[in-house]
N, C-alpha and C. Protein backbone atom coordinates (compact mmCIF):
# COMPACT_ATOMS: atom_id res chain seq x y z
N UNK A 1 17.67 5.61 -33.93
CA UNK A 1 17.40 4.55 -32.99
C UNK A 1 16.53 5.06 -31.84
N UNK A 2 16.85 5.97 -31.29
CA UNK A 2 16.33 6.65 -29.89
C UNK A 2 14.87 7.34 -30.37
N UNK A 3 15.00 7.92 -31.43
CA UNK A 3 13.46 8.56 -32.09
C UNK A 3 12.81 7.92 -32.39
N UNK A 4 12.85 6.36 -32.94
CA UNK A 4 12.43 5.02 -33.19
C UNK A 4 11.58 4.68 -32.09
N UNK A 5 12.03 4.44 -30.89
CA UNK A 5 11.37 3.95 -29.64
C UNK A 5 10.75 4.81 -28.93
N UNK A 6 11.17 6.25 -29.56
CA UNK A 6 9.70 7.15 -29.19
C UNK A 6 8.84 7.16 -29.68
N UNK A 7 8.47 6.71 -30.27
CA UNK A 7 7.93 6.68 -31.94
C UNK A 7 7.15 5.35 -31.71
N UNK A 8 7.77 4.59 -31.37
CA UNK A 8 6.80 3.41 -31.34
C UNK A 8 6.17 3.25 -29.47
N UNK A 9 6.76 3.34 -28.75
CA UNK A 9 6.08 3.90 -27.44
C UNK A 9 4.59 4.81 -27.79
N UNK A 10 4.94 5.99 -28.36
CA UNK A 10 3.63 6.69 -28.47
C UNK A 10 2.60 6.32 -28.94
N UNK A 11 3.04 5.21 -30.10
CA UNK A 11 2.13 4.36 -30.78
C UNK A 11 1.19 3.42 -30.46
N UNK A 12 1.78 2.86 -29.34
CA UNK A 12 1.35 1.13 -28.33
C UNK A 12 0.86 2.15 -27.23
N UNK A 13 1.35 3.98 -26.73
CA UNK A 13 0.20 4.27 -25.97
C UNK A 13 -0.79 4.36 -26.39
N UNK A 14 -1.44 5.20 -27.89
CA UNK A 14 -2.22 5.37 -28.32
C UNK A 14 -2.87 4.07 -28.71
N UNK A 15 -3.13 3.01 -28.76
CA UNK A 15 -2.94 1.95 -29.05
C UNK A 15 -3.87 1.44 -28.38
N UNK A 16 -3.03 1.42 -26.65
CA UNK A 16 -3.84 0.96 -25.27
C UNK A 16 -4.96 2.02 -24.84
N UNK A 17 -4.67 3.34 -24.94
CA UNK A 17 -5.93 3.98 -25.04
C UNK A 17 -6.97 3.78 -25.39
N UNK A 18 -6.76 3.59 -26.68
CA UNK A 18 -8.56 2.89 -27.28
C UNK A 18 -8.85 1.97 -26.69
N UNK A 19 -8.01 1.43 -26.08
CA UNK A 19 -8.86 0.03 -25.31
C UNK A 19 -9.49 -0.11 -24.18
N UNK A 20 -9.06 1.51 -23.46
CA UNK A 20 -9.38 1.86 -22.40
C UNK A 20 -10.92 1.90 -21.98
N UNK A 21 -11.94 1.33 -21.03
CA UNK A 21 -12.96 1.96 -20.44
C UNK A 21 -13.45 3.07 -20.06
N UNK A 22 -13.14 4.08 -20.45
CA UNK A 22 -14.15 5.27 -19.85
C UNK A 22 -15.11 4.86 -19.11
N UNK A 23 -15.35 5.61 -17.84
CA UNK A 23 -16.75 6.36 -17.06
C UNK A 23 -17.20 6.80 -17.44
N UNK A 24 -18.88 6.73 -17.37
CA UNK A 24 -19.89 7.46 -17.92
C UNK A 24 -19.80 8.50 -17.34
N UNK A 25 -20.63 9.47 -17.82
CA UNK A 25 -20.94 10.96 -16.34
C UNK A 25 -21.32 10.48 -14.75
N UNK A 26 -22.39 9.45 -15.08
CA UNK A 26 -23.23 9.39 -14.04
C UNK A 26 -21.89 8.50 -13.00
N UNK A 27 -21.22 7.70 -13.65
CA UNK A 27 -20.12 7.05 -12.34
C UNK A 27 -18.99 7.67 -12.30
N UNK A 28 -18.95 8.81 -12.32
CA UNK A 28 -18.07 9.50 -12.43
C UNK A 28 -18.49 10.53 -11.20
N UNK A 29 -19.92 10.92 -11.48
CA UNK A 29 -20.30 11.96 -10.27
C UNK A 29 -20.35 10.50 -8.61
N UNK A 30 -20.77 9.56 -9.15
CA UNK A 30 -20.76 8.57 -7.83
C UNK A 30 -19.51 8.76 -7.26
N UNK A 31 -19.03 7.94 -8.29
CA UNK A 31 -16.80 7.93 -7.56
C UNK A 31 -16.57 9.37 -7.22
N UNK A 32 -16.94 10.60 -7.66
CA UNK A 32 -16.48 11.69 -6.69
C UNK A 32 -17.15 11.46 -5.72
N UNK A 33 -18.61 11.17 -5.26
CA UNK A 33 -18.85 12.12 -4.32
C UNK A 33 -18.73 10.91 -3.11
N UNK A 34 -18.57 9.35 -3.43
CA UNK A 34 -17.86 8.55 -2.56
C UNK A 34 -16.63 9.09 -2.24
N UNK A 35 -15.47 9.67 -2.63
CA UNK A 35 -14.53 9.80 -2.52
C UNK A 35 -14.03 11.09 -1.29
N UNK A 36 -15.39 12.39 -1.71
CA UNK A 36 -15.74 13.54 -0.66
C UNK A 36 -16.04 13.06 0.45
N UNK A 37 -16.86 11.86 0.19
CA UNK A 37 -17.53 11.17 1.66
C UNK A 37 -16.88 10.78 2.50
N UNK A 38 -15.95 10.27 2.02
CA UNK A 38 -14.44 9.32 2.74
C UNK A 38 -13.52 10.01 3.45
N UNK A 39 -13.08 11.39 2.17
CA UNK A 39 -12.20 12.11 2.38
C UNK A 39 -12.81 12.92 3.72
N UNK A 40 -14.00 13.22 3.74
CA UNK A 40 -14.64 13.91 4.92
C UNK A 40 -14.26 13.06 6.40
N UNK A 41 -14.90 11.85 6.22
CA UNK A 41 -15.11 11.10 7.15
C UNK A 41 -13.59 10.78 7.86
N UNK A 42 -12.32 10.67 7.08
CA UNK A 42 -11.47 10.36 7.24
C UNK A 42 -10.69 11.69 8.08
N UNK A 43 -11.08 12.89 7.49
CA UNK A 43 -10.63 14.00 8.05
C UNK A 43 -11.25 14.54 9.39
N UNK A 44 -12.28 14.04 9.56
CA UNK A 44 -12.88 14.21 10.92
C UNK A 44 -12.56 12.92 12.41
N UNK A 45 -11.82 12.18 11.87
CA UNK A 45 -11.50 10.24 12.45
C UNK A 45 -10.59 11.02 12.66
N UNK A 46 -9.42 11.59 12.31
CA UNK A 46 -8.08 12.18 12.23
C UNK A 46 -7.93 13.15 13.38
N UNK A 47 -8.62 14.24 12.80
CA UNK A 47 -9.10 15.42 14.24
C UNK A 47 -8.97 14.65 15.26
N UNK A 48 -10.11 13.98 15.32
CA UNK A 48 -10.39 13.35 16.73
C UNK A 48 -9.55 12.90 17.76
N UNK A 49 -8.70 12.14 16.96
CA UNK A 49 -7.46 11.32 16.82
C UNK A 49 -6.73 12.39 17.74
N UNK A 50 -6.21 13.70 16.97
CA UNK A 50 -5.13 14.28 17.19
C UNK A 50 -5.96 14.98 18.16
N UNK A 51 -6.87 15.46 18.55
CA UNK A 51 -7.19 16.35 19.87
C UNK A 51 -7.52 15.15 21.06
N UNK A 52 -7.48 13.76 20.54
CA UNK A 52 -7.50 13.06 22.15
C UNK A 52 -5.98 13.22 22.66
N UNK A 53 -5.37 12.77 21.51
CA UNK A 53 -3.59 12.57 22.01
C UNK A 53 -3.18 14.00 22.55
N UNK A 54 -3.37 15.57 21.73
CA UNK A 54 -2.97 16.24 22.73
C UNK A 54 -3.70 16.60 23.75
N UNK A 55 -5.00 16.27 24.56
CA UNK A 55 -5.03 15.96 25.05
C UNK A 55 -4.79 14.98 26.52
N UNK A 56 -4.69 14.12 26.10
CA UNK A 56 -3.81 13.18 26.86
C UNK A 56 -1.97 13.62 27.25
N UNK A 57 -1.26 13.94 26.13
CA UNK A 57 0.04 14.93 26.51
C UNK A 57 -0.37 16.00 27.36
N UNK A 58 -1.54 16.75 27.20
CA UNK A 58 -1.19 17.84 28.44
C UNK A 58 -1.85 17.57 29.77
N UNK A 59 -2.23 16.41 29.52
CA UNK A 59 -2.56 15.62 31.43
C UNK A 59 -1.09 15.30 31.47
N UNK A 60 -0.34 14.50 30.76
CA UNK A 60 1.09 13.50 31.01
C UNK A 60 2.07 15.03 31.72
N UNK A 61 1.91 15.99 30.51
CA UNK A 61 2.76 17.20 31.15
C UNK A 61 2.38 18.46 31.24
C-alpha cells in the first residue's frame, strides 16, 4: 500500500516535469543578473538604513 503511493507520486512527478517550461540560457543569465542587481541595491538601501538609525541612537544616548 505505502510503496504503491510512492510509486505513483514519483510517477505524476515525472509526469509534471515534462510539462514543465525551462529557461533558455539567455533568460536565465537576465533573471540572474536582475536578481544581483536587486540583491545589490537592496543591500546598500539596508546599510543606509542601519547607519542612519545608529546614528540617530548615539545622538538619543
Amino acid at each position: 500500500m505505502k510503496f504503491e503511493k510512492v510509486s505513483r507520486f514519483y510517477r505524476d512527478v515525472r509526469s509534471e516535469m515534462k510539462c514543465v517550461s525551462w529557461p533558455n540560457k539567455e533568460d536565465l543569465k537576465e533573471g540572474t543578473i536582475v536578481v544581483l542587481v536587486m540583491s545589490t541595491i537592496v543591500a546598500i538601501f539596508l546599510s543606509l538604513v542601519d547607519f542612519g538609525f545608529t546614528k540617530i541612537i548615539d545622538l538619543i544616548f
